[in-house]
N, C-alpha and C. Protein backbone atom coordinates (compact mmCIF):
# COMPACT_ATOMS: atom_id res chain seq x y z
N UNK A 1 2.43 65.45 -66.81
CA UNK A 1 3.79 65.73 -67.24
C UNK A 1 3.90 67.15 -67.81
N UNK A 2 5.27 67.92 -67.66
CA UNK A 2 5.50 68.42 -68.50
C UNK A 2 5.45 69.00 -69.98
N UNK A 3 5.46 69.77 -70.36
CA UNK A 3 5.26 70.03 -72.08
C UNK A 3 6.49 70.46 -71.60
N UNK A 4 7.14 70.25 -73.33
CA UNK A 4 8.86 71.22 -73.46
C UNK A 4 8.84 72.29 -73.35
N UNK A 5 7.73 72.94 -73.96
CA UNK A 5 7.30 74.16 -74.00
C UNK A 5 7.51 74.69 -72.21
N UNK A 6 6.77 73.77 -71.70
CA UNK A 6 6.49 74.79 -70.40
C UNK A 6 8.08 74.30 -69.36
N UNK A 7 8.65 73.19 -69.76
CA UNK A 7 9.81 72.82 -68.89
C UNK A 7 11.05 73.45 -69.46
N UNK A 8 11.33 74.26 -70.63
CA UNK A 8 11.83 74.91 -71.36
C UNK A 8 11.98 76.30 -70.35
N UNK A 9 10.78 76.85 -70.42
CA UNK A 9 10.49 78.17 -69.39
C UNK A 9 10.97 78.00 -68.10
N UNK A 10 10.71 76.65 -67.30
CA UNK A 10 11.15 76.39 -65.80
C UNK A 10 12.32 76.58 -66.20
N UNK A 11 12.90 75.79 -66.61
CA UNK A 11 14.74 75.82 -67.02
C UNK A 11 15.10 77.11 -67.01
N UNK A 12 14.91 77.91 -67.85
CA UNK A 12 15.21 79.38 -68.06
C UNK A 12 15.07 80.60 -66.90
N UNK A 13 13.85 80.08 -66.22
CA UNK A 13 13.35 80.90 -65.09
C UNK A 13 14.45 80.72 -63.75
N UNK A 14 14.80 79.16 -63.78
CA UNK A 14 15.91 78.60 -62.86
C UNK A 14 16.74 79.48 -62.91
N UNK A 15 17.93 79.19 -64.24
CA UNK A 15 18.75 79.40 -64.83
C UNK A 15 18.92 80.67 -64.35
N UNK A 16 17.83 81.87 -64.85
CA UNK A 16 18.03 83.04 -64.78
C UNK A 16 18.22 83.76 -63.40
N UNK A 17 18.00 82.99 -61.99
CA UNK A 17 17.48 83.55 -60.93
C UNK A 17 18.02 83.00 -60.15
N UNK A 18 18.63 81.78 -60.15
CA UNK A 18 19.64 81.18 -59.11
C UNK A 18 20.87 81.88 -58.80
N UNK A 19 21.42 82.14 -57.44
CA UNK A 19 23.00 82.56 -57.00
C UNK A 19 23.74 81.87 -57.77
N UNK A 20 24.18 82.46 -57.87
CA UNK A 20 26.04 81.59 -58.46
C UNK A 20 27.33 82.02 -57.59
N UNK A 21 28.18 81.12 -57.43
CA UNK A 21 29.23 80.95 -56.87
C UNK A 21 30.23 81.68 -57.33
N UNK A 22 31.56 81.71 -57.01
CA UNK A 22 32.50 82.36 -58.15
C UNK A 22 32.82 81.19 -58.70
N UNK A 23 32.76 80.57 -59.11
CA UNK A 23 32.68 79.16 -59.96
C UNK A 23 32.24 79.50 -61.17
N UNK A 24 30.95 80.24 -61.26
CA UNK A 24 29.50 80.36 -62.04
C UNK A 24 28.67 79.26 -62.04
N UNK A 25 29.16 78.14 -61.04
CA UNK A 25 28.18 77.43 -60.97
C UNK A 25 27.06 77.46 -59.84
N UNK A 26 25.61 77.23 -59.92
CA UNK A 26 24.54 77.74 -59.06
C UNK A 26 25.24 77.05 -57.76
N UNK A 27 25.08 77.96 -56.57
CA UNK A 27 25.34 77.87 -55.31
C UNK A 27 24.23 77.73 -54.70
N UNK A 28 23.04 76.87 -54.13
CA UNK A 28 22.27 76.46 -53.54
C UNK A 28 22.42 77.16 -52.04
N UNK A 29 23.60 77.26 -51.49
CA UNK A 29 24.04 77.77 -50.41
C UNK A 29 23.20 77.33 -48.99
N UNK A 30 22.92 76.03 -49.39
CA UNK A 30 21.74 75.46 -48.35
C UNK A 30 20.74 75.49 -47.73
N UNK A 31 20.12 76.31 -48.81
CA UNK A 31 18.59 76.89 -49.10
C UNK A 31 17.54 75.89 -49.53
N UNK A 32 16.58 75.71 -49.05
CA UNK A 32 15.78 74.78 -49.83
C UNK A 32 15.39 75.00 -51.27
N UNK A 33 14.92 76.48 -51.06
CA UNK A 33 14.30 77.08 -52.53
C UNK A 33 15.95 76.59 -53.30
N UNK A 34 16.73 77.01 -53.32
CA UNK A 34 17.64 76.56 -54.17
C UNK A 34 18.14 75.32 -54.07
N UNK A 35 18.25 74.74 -53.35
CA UNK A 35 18.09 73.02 -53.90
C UNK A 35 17.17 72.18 -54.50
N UNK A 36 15.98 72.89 -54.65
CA UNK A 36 15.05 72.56 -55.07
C UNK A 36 15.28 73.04 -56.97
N UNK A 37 15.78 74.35 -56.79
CA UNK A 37 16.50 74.13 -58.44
C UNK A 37 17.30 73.68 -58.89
N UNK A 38 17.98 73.71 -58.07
CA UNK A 38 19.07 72.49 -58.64
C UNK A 38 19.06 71.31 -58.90
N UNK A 39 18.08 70.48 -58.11
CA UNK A 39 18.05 68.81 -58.34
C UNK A 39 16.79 69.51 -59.55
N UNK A 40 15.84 70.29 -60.13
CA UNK A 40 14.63 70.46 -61.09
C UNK A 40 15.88 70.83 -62.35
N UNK A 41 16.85 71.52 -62.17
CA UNK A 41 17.79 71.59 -63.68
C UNK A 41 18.52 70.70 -63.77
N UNK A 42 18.82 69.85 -62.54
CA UNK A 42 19.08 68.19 -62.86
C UNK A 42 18.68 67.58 -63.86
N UNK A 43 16.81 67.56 -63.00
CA UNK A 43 15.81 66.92 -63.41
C UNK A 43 15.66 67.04 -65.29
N UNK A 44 15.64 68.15 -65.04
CA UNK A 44 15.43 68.83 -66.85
C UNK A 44 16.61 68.76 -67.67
N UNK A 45 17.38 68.07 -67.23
CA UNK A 45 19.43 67.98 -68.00
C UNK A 45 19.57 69.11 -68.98
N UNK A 46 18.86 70.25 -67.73
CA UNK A 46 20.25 71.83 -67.95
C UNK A 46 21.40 71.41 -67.00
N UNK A 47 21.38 70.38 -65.94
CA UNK A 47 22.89 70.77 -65.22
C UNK A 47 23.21 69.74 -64.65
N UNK A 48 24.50 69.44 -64.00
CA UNK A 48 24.93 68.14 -63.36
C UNK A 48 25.09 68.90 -62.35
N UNK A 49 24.94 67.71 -61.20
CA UNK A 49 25.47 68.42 -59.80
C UNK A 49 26.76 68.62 -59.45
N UNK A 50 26.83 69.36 -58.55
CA UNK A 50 28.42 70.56 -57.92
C UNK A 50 28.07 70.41 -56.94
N UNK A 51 28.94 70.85 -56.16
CA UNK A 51 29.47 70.70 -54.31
C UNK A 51 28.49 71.91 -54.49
N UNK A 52 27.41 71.84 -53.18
CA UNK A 52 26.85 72.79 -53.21
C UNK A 52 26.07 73.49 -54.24
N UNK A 53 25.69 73.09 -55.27
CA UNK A 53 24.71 73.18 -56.09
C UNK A 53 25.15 72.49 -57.53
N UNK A 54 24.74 72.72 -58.48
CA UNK A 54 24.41 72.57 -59.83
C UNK A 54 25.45 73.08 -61.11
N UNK A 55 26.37 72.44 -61.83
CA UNK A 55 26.97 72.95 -62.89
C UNK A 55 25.77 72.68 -64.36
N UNK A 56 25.74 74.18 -64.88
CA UNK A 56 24.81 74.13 -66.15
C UNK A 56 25.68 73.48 -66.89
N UNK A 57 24.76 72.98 -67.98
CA UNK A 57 24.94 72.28 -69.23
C UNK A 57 25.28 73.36 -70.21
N UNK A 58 26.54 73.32 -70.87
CA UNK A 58 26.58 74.18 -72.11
C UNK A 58 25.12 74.18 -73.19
N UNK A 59 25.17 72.72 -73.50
CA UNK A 59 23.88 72.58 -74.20
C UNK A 59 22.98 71.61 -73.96
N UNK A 60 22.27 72.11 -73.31
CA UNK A 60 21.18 71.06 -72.36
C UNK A 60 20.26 70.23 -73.38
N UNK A 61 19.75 69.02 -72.89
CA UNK A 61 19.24 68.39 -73.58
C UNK A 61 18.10 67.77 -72.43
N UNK A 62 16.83 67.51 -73.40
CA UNK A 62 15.76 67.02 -72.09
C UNK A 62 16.15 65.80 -72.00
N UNK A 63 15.46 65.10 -71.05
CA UNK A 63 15.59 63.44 -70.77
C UNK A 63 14.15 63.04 -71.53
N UNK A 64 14.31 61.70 -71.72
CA UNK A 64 13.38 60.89 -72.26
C UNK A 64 11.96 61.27 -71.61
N UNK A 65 11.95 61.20 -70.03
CA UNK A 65 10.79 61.60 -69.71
C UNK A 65 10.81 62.63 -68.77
N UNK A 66 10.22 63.51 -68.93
CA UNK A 66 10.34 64.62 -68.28
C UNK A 66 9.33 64.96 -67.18
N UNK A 67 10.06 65.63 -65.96
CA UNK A 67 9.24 65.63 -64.42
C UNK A 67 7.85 65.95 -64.07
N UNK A 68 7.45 65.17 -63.33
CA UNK A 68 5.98 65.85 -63.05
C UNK A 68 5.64 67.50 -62.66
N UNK A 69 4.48 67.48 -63.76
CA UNK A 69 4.06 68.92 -63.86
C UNK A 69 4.01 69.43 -62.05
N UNK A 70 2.73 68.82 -61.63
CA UNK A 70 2.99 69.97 -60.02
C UNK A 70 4.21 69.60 -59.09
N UNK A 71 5.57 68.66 -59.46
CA UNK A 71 6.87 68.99 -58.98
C UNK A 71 6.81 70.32 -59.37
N UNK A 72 7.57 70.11 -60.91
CA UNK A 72 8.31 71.53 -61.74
C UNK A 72 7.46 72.73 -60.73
N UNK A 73 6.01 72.85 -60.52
CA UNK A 73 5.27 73.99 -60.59
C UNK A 73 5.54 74.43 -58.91
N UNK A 74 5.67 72.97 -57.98
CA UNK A 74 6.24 73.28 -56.58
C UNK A 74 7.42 73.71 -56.39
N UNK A 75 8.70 73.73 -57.54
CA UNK A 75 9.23 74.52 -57.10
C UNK A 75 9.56 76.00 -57.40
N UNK A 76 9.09 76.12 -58.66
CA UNK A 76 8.97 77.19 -59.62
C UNK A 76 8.45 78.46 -58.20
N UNK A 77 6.75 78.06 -57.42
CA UNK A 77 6.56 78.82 -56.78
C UNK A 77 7.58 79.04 -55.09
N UNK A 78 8.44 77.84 -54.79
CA UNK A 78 9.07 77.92 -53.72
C UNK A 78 10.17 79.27 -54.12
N UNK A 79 10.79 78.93 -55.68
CA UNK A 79 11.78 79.78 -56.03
C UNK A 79 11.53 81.13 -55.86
N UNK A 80 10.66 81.38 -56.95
CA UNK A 80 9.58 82.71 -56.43
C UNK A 80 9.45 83.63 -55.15
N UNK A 81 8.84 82.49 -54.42
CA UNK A 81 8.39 83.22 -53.10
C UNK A 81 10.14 84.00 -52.33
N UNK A 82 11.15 82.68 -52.64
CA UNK A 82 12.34 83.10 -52.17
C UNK A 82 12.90 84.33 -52.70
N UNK A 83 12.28 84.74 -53.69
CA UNK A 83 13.10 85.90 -54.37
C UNK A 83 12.26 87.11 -54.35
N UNK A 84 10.65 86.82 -53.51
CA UNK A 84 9.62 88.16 -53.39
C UNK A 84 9.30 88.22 -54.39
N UNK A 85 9.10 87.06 -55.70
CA UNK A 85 8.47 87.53 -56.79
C UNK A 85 7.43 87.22 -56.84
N UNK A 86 6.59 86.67 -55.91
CA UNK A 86 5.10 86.50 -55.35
C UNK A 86 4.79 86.48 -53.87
N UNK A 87 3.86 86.98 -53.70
CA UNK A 87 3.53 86.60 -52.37
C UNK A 87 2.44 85.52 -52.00
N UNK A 88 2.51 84.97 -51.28
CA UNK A 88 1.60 83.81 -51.02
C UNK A 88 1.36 83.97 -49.69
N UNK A 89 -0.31 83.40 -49.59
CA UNK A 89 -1.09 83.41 -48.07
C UNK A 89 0.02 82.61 -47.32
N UNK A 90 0.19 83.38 -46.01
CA UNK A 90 0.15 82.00 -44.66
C UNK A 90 -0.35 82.37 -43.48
N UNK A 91 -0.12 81.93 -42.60
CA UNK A 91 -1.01 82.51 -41.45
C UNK A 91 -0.69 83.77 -40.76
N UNK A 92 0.26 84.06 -41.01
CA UNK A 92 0.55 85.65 -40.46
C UNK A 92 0.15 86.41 -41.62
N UNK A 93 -0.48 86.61 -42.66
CA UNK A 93 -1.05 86.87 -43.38
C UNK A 93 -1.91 87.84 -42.97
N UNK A 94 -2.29 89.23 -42.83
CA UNK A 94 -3.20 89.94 -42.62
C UNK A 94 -4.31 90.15 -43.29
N UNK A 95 -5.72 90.41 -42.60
CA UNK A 95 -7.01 90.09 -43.73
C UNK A 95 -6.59 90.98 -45.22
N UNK A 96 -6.12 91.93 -44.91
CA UNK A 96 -6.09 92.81 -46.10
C UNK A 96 -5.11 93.10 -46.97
N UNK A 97 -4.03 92.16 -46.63
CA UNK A 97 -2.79 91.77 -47.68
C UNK A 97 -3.60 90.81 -48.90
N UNK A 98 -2.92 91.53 -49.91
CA UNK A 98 -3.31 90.50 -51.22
C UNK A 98 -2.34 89.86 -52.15
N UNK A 99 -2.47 88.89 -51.48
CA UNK A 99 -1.12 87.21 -51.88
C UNK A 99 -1.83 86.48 -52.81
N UNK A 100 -0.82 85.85 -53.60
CA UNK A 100 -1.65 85.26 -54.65
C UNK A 100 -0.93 85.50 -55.66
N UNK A 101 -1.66 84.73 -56.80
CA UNK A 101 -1.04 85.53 -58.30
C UNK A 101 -1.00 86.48 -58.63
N UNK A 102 -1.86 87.62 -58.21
CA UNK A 102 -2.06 89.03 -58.54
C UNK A 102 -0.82 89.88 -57.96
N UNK A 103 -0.08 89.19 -57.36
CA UNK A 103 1.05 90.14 -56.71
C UNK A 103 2.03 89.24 -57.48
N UNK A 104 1.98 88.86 -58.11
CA UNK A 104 3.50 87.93 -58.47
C UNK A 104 4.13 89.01 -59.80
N UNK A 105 5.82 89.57 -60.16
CA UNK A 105 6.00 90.04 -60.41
C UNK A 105 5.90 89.51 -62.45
N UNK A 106 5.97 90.31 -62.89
CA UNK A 106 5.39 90.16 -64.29
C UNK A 106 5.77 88.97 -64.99
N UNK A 107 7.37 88.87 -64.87
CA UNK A 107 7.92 87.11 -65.14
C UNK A 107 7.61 86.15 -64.45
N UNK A 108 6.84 86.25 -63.07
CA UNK A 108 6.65 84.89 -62.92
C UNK A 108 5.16 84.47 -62.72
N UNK A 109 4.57 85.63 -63.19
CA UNK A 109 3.07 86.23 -63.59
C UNK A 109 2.98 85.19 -65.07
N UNK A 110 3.81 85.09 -66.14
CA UNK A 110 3.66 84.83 -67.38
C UNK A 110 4.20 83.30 -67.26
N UNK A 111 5.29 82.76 -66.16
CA UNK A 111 5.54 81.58 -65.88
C UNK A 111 4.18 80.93 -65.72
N UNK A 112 3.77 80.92 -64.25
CA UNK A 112 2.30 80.86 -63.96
C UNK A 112 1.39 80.18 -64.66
N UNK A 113 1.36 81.39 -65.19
CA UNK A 113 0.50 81.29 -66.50
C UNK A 113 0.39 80.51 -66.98
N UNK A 114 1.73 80.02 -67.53
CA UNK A 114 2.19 79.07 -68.75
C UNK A 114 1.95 77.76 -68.14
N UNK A 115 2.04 77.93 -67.10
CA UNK A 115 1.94 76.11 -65.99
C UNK A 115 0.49 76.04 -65.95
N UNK A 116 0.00 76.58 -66.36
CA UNK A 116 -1.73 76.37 -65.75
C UNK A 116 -2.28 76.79 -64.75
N UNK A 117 -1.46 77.45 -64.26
CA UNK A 117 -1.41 77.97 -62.19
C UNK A 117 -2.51 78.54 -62.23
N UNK A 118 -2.41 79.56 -63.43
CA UNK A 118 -3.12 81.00 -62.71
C UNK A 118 -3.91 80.95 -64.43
N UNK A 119 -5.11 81.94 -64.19
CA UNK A 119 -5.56 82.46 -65.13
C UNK A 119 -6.77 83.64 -65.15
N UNK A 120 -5.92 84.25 -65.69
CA UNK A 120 -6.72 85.98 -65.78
C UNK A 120 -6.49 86.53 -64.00
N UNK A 121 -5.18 86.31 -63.80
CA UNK A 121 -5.26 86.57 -62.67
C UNK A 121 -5.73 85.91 -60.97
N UNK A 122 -6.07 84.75 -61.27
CA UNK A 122 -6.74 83.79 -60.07
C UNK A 122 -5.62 82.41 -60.22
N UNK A 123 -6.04 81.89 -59.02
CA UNK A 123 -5.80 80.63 -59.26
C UNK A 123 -6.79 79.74 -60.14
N UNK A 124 -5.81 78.76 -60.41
CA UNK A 124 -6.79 77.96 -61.73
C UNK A 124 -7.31 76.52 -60.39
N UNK A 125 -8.56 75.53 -60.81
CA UNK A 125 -8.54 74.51 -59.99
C UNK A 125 -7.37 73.55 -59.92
N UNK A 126 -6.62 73.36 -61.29
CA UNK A 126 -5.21 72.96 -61.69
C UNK A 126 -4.63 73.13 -60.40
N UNK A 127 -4.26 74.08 -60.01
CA UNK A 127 -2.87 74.91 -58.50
C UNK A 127 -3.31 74.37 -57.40
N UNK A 128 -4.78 73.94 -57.15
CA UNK A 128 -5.03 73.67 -55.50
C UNK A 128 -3.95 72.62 -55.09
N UNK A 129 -4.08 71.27 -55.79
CA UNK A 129 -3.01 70.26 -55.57
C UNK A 129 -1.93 70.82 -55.24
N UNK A 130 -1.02 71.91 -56.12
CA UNK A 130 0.31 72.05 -56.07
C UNK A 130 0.43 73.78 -54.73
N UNK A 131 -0.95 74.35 -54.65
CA UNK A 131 -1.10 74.83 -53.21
C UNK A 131 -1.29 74.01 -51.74
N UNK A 132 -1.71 73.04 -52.17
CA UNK A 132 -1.46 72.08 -50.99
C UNK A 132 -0.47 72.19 -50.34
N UNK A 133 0.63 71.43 -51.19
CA UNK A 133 2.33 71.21 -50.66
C UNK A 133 2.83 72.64 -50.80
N UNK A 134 2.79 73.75 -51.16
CA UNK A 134 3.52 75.27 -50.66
C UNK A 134 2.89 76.41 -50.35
N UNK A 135 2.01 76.63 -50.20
CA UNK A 135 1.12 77.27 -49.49
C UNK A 135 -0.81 76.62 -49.63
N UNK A 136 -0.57 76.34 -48.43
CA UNK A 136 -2.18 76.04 -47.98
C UNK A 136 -3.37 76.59 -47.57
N UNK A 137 -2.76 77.85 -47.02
CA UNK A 137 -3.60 79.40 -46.75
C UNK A 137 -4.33 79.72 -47.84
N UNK A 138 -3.58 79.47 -48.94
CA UNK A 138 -3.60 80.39 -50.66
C UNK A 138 -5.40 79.40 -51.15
N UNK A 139 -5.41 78.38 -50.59
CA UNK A 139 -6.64 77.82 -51.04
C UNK A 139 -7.38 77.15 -49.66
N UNK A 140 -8.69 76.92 -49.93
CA UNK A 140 -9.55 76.07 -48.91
C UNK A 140 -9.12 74.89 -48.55
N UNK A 141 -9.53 74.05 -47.45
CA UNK A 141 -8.34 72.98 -47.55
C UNK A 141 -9.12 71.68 -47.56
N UNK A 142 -8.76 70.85 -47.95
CA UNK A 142 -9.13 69.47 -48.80
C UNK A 142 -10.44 69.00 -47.99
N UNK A 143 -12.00 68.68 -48.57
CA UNK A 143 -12.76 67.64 -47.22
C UNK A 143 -12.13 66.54 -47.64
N UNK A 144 -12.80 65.74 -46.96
CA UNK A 144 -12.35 63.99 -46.12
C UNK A 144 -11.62 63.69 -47.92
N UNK A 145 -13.21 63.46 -48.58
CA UNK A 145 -13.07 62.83 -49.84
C UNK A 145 -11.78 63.31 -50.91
N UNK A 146 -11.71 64.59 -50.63
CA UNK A 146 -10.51 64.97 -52.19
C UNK A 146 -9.27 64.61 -51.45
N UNK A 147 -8.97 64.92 -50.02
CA UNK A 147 -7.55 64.48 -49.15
C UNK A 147 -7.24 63.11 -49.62
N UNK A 148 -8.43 62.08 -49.49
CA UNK A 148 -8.08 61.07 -49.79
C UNK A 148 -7.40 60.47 -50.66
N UNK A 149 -8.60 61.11 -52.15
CA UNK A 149 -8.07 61.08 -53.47
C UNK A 149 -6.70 61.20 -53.88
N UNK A 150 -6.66 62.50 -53.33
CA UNK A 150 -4.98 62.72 -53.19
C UNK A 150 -4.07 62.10 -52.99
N UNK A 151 -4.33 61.59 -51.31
CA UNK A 151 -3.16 60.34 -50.63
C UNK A 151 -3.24 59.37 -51.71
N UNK A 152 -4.13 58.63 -52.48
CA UNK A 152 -3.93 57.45 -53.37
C UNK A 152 -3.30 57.60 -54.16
N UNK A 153 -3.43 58.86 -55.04
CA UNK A 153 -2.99 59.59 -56.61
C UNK A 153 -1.52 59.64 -56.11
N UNK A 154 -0.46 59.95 -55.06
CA UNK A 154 0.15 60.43 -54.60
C UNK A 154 1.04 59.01 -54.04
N UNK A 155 0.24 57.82 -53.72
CA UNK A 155 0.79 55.86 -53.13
C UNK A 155 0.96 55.76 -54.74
N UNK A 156 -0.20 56.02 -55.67
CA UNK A 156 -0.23 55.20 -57.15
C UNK A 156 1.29 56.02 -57.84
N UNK A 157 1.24 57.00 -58.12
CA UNK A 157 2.52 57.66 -58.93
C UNK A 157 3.56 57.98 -58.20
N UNK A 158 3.46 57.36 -57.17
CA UNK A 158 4.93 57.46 -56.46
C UNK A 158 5.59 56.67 -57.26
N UNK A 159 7.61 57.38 -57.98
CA UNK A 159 8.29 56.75 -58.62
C UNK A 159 8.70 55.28 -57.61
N UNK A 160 9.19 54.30 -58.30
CA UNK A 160 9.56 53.03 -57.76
C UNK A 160 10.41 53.15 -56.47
N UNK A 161 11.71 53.71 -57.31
CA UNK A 161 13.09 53.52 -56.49
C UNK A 161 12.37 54.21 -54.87
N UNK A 162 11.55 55.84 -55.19
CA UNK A 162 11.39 56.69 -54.13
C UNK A 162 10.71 55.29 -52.73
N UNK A 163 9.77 54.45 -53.54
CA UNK A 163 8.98 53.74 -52.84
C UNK A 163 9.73 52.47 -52.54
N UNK A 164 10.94 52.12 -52.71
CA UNK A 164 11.90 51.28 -52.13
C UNK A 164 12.82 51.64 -51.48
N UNK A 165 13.37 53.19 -51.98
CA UNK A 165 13.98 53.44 -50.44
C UNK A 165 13.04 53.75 -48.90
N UNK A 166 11.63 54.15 -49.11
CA UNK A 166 10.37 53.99 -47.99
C UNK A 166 10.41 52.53 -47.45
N UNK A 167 10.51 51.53 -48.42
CA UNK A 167 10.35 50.27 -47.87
C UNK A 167 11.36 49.82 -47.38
N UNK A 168 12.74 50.68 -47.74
CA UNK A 168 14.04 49.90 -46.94
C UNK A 168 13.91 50.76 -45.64
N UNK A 169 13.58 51.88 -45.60
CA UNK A 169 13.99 52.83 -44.07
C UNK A 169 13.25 51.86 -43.30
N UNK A 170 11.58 51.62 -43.63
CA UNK A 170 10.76 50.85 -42.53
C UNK A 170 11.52 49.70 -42.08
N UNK A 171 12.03 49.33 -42.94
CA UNK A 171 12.55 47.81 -42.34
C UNK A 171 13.24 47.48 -41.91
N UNK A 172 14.44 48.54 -42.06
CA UNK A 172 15.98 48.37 -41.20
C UNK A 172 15.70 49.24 -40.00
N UNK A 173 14.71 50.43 -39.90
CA UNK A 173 15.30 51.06 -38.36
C UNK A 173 13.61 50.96 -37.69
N UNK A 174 13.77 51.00 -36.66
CA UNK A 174 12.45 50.71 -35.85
C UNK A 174 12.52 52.34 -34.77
N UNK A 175 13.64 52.96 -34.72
CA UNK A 175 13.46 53.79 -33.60
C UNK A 175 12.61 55.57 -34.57
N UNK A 176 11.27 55.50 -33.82
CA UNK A 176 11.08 56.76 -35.10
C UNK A 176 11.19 57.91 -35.34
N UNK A 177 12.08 58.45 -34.38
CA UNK A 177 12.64 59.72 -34.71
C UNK A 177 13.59 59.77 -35.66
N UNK A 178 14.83 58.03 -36.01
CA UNK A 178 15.54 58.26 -36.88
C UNK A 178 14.95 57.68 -37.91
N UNK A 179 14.18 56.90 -38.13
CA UNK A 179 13.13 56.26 -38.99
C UNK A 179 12.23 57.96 -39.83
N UNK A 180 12.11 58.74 -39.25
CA UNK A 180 11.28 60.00 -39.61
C UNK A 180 12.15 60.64 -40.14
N UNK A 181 13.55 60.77 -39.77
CA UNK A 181 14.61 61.96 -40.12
C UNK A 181 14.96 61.17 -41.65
N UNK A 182 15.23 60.16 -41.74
CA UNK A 182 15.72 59.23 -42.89
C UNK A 182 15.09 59.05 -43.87
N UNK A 183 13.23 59.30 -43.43
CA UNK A 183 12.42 59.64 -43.92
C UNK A 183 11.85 60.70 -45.06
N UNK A 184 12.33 61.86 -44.26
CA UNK A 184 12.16 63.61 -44.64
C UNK A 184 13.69 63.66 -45.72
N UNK A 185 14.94 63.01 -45.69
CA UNK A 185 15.60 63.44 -46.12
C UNK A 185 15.50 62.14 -47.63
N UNK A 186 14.32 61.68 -47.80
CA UNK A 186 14.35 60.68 -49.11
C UNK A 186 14.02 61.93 -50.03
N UNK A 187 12.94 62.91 -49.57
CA UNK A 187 12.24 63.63 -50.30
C UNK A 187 13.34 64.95 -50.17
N UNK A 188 14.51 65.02 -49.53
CA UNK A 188 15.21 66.77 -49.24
C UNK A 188 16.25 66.38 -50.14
N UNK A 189 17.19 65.64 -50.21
CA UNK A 189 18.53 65.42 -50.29
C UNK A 189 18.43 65.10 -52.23
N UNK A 190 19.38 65.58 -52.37
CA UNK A 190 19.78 65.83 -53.89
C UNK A 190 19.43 64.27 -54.72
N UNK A 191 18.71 63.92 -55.71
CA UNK A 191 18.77 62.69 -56.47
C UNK A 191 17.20 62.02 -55.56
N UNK A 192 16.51 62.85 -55.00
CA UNK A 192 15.39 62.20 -54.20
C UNK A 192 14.19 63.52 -54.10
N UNK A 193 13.48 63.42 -53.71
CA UNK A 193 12.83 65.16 -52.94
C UNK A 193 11.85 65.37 -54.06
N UNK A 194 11.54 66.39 -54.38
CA UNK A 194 10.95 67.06 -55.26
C UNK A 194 11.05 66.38 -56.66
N UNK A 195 11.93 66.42 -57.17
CA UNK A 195 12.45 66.47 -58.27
C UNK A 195 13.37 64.88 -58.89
N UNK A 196 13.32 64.36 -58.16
CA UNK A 196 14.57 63.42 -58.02
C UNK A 196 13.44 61.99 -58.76
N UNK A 197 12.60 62.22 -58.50
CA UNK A 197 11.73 60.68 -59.20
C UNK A 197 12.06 60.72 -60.33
């Protein structure tokens, strides 16, 4: 989980870096990286949702329990990457580009930080998990045994509801392309995804 301390900073980092609409409320504009802050300042009750993104909270208040640490930290770096304030490995990646924490710009260098990501400049063993799901280049990639670990850690703390709407898609549709699409959008779509457990 979370510390206030460090979901305090996500909030702020959101807050500070998201589009806004002429509304002033965050415009997601059908971006992932920004829907992904929006349902995480959901998550953190800085904001209620808006057509198209997120209205802030005058005075935000946390919820009782607050989101899982490598959510917050998956999207913190999706946000990031969207705004060039880090660069991260992928396969077009050239040997001699240097992606990583060491390129991430000074605020989200000290975010980072604060999540456990990075330290003294590296990745910490903490980040591999949460390099898994947004960049996989950025680290070595799982043998048999830790993949596994993972898939279980990942069946065991899956929130309830997430794992009853899985058990309703299987059971009402059999065809699996729409069974897969209905699928992908438990984890995309606002109140589900990232952030939404």
């Amino acid at each position: 989980m979370l510390t206030e301390m460090q979901a305090s900073a996500v909030a702020t980092y959101l807050v500070a870096n998201a589009p806004r609409s002429s509304s002033g409320h965050i415009d997601h504009g059908c971006e992932s990286a920004w829907e992904l802050a929006c349902d995480a300042l959901e998550a953190l009750g800085y904001a209620t949702e808006a057509p198209r993104g997120a209205r802030l909270i005058p005075s935000p208040v946390f919820p009782s329990v607050l989101p899982r640490w490598d959510d917050a930290c998956c999207v913190v770096l999706c946000v990031a990457e969207q705004m060039c304030r880090i660069r991260l490995r992928h396969f077009w990646s050239e040997p001699d580009e240097k992606p990583g924490p060491g390129s991430a710009d000074p605020e989200t260098s000290v975010l980072v930080n604060l999540l456990g990501l990075t330290s003294r400049g590296a990745w910490t063993d903490a980040a591999t998990w949460v390099l898994w799901r947004t960049a996989p280049d950025e680290v070595p990639p799982p043998d048999a045994e830790e993949f596994s670990a993972q898939v279980d850690r990942a069946v065991t703390e899956m929130p309830g509801d997430i794992r009853d709407r899985i058990h309703s898609i299987y059971s009402e549709h059999r065809e699996p392309m729409l069974r897969d699409h209905l699928l992908d959008w438990v984890f995309l779509k606002p109140g589900g995804g990232v952030m939404g457990g």
